[in-house]
PDB file of N, CA and C in Angstrom:
ATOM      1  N   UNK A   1     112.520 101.928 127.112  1.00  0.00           N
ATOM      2  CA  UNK A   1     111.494 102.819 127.600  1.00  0.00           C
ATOM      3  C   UNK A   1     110.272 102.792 126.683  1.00  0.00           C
ATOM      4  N   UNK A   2     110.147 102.554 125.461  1.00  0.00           N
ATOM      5  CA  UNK A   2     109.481 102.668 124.281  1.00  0.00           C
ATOM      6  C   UNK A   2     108.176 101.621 124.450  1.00  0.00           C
ATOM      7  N   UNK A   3     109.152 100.357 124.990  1.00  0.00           N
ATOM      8  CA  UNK A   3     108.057  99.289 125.195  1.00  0.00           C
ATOM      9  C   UNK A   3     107.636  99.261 126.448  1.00  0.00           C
ATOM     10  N   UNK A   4     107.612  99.736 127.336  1.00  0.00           N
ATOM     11  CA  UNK A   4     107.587 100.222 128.762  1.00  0.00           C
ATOM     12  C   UNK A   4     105.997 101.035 128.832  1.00  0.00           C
ATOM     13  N   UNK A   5     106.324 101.633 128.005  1.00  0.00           N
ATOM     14  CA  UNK A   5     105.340 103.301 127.539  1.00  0.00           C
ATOM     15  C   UNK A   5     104.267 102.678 126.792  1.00  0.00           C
ATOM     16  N   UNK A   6     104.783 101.564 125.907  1.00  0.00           N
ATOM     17  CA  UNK A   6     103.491 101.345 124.965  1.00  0.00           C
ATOM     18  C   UNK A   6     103.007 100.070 126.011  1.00  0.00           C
ATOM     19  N   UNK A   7     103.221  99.548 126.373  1.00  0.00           N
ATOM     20  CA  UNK A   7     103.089  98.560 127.516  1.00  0.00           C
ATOM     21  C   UNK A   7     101.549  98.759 128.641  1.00  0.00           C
ATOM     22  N   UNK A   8     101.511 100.065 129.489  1.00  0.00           N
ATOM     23  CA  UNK A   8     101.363 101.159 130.259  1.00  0.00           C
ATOM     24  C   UNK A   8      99.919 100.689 130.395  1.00  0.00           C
ATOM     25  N   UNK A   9      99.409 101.378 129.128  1.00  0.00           N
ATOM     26  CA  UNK A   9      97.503 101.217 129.197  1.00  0.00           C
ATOM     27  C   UNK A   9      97.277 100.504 129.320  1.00  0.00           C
ATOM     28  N   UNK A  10      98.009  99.181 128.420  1.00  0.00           N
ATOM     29  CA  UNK A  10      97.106  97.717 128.470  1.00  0.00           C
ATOM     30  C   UNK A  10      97.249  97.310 130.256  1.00  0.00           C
ATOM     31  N   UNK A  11      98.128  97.288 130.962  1.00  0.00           N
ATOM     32  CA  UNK A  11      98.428  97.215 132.252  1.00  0.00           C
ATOM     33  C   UNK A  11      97.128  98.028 133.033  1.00  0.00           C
ATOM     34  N   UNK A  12      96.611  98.966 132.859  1.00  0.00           N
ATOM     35  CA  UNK A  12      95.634  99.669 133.437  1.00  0.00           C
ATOM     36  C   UNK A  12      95.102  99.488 132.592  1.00  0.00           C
ATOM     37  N   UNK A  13      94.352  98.956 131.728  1.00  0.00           N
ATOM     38  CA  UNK A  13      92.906  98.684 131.393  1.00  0.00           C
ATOM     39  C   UNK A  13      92.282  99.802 130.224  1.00  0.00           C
ATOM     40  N   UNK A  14      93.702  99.997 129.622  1.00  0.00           N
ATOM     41  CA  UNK A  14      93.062 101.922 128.603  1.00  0.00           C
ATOM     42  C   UNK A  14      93.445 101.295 127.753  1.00  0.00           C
ATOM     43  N   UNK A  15      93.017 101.884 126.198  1.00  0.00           N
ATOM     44  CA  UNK A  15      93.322 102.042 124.892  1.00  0.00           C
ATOM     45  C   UNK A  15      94.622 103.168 124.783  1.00  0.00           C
ATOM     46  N   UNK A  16      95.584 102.924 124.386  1.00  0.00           N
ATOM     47  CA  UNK A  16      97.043 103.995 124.628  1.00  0.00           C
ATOM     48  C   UNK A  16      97.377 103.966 122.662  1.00  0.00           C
ATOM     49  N   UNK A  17      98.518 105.157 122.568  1.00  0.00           N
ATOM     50  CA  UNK A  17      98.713 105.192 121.168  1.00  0.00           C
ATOM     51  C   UNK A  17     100.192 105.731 121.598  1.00  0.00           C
ATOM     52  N   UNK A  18     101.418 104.465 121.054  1.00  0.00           N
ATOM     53  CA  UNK A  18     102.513 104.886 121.330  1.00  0.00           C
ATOM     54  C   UNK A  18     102.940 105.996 119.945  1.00  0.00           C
ATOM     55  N   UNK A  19     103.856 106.654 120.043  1.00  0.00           N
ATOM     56  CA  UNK A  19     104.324 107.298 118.911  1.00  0.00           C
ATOM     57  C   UNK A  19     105.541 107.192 119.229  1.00  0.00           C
ATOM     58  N   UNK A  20     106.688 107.009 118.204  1.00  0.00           N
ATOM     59  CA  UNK A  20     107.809 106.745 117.284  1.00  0.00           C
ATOM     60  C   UNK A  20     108.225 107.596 116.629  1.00  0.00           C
ATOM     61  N   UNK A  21     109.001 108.628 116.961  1.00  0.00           N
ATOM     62  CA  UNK A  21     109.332 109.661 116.515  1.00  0.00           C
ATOM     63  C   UNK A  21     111.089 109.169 115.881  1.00  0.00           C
ATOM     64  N   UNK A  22     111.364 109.255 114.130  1.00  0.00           N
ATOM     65  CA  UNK A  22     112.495 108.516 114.249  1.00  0.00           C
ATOM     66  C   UNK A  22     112.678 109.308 112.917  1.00  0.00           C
ATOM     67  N   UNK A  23     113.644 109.958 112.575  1.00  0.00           N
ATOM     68  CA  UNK A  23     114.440 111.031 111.281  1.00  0.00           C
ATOM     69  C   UNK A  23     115.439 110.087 110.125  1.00  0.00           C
ATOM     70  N   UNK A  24     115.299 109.906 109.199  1.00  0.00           N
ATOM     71  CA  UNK A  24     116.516 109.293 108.501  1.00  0.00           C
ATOM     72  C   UNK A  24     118.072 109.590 108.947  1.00  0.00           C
ATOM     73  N   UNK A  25     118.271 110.813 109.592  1.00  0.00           N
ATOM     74  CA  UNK A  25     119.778 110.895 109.294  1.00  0.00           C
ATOM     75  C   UNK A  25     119.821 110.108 111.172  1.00  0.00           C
ATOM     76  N   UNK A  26     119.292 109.993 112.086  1.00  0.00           N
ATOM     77  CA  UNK A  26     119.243 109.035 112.909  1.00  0.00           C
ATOM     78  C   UNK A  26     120.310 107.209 112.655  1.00  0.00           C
ATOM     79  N   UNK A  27     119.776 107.496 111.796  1.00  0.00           N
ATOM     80  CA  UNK A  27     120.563 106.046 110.937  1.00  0.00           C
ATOM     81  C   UNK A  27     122.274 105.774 111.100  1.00  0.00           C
ATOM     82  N   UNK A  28     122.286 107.146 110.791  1.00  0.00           N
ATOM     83  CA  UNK A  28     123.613 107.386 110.271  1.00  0.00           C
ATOM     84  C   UNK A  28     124.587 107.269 111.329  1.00  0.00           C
ATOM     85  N   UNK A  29     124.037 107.249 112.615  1.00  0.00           N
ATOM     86  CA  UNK A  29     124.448 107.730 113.801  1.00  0.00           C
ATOM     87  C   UNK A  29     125.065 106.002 114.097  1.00  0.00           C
ATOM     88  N   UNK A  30     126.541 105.692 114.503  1.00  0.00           N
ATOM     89  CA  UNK A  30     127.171 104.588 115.195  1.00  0.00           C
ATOM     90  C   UNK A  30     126.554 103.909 115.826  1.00  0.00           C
ATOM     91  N   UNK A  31     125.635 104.512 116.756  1.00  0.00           N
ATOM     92  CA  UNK A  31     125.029 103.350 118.201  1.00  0.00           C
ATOM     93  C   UNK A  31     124.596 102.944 117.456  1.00  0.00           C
ATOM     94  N   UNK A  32     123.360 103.626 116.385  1.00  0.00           N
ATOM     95  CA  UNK A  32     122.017 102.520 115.867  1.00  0.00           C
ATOM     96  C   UNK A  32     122.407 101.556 115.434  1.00  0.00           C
ATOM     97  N   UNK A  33     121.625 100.558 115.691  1.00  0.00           N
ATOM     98  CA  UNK A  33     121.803  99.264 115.180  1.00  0.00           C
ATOM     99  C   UNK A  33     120.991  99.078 113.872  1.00  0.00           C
ATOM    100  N   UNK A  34     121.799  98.146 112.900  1.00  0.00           N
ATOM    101  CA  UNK A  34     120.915  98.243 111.838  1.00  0.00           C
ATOM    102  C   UNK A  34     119.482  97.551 112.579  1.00  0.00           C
ATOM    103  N   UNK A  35     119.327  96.495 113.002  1.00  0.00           N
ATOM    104  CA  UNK A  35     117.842  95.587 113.580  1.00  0.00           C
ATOM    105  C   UNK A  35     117.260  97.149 113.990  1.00  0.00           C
ATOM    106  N   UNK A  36     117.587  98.122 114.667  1.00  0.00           N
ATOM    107  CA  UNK A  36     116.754  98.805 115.355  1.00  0.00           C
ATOM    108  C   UNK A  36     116.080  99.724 113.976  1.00  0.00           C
ATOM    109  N   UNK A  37     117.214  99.957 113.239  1.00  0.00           N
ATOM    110  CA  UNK A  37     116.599 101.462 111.712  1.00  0.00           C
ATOM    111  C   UNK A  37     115.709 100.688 111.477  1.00  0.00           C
ATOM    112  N   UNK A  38     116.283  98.900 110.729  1.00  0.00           N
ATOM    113  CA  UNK A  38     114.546  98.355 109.935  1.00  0.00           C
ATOM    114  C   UNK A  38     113.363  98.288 111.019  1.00  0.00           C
ATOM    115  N   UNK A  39     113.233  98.153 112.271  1.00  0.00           N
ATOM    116  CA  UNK A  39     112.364  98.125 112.992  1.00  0.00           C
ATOM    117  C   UNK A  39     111.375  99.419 112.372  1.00  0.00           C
ATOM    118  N   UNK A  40     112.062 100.828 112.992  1.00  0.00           N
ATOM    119  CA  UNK A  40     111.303 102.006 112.846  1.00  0.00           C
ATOM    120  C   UNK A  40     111.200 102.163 111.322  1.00  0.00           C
ATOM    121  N   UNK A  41     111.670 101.566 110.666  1.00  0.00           N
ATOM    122  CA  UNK A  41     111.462 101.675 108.963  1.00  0.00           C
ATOM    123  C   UNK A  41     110.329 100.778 108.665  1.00  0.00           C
ATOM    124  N   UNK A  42     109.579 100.167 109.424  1.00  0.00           N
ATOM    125  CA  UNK A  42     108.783  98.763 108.822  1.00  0.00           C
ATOM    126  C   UNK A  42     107.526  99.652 109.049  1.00  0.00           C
ATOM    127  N   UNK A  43     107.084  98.910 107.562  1.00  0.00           N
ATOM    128  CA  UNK A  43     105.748  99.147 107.471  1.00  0.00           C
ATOM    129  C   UNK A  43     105.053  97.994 107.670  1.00  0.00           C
ATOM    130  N   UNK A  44     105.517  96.706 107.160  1.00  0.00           N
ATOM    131  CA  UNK A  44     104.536  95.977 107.041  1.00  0.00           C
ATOM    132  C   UNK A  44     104.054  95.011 108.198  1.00  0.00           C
ATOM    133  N   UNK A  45     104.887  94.791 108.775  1.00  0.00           N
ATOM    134  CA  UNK A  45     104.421  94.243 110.231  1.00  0.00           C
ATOM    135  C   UNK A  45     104.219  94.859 111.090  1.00  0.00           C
ATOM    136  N   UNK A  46     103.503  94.812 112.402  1.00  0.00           N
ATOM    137  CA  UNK A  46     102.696  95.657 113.594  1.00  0.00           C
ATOM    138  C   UNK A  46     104.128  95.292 114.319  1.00  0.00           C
ATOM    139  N   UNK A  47     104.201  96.708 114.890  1.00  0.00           N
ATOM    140  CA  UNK A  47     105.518  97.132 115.322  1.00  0.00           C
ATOM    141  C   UNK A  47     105.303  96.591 117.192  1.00  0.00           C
ATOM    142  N   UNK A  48     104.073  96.303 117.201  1.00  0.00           N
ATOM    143  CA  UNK A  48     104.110  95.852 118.201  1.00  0.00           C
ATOM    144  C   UNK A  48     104.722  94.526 119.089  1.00  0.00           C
ATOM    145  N   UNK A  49     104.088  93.359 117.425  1.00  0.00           N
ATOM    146  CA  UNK A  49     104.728  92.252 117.565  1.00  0.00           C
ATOM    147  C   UNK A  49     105.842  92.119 117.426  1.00  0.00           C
ATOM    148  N   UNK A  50     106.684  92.843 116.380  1.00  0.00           N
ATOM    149  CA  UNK A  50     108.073  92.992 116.572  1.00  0.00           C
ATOM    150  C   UNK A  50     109.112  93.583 117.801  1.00  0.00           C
ATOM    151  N   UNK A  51     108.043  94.268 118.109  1.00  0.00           N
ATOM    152  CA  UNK A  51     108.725  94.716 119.824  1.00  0.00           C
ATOM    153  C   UNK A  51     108.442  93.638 120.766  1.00  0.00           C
ATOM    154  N   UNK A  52     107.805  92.792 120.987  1.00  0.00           N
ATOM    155  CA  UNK A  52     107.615  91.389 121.812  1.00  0.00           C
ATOM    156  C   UNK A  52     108.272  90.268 121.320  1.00  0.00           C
ATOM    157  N   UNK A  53     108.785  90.561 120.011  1.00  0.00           N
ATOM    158  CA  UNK A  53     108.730  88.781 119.698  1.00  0.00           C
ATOM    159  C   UNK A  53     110.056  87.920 120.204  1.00  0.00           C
ATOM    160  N   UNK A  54     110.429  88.939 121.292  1.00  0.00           N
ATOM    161  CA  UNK A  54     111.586  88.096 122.208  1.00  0.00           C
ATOM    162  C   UNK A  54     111.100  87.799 123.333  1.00  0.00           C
ATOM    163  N   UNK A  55     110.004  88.443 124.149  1.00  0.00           N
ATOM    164  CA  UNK A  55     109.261  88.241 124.903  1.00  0.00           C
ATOM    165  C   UNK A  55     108.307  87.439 125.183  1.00  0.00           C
ATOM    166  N   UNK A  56     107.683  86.900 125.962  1.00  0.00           N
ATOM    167  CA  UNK A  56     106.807  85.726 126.529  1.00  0.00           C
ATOM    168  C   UNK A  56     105.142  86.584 126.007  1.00  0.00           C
ATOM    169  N   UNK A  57     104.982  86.582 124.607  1.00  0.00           N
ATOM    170  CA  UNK A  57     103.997  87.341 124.408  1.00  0.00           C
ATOM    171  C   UNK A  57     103.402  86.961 123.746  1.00  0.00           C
ATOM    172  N   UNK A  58     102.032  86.434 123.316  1.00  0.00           N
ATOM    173  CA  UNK A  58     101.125  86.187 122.529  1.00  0.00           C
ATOM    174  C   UNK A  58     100.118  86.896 121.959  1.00  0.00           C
ATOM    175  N   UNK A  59     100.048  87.687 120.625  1.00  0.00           N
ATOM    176  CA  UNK A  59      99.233  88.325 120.237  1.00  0.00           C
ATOM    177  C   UNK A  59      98.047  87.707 119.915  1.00  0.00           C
ATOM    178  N   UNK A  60      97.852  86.606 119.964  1.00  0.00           N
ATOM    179  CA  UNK A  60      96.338  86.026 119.594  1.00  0.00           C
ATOM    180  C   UNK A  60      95.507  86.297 120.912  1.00  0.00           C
ATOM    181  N   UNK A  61      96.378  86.218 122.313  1.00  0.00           N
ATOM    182  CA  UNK A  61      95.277  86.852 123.187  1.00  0.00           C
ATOM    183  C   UNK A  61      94.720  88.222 123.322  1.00  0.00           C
ATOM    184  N   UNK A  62      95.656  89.483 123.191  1.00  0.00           N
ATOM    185  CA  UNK A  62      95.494  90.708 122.837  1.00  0.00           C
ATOM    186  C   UNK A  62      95.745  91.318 121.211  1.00  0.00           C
ATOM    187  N   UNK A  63      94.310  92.231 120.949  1.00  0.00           N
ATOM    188  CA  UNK A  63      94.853  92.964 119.715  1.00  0.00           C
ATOM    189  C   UNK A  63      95.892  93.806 119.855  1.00  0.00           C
ATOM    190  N   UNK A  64      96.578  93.674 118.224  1.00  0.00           N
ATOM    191  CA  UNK A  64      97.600  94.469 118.148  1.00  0.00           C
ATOM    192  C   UNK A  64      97.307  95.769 116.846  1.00  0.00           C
ATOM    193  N   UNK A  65      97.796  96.648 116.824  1.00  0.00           N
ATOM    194  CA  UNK A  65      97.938  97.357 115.372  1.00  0.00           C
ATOM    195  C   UNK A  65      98.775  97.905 114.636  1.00  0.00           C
ATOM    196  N   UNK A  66      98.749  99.061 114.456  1.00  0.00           N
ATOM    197  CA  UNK A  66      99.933  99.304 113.840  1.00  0.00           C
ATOM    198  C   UNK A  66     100.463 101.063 114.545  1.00  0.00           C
TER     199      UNK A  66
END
């Protein structure tokens, strides 16, 4: 749903600002996957490209941020 949502504007033609609402003790929790904690833990790469980079997606055609 996350990438769905942040997805949205660029599809209609808007500037959108997803937010990531994510708690440390979240972690702790069985389902999470570790790939998913370092995701919402990363600072240093645009969380965007990391949410595509299984996808048919090229950030050199659209900006990305953080």
């Amino acid at each position: 749903m996350y990438i769905q949502e942040s997805e949205r504007g660029e599809r209609d033609g808007k500037t959108t600002t997803a937010c990531l609402c994510y708690c440390n003790s979240d972690a702790s929790l069985q389902f999470m996957e570790a790939e998913t904690v370092s995701c919402c833990e990363n600072v240093k790469h645009c969380r965007r490209e990391v949410l595509f980079k299984d996808f048919d997606y090229c950030s050199k055609d659209k900006p990305v941020g953080y």
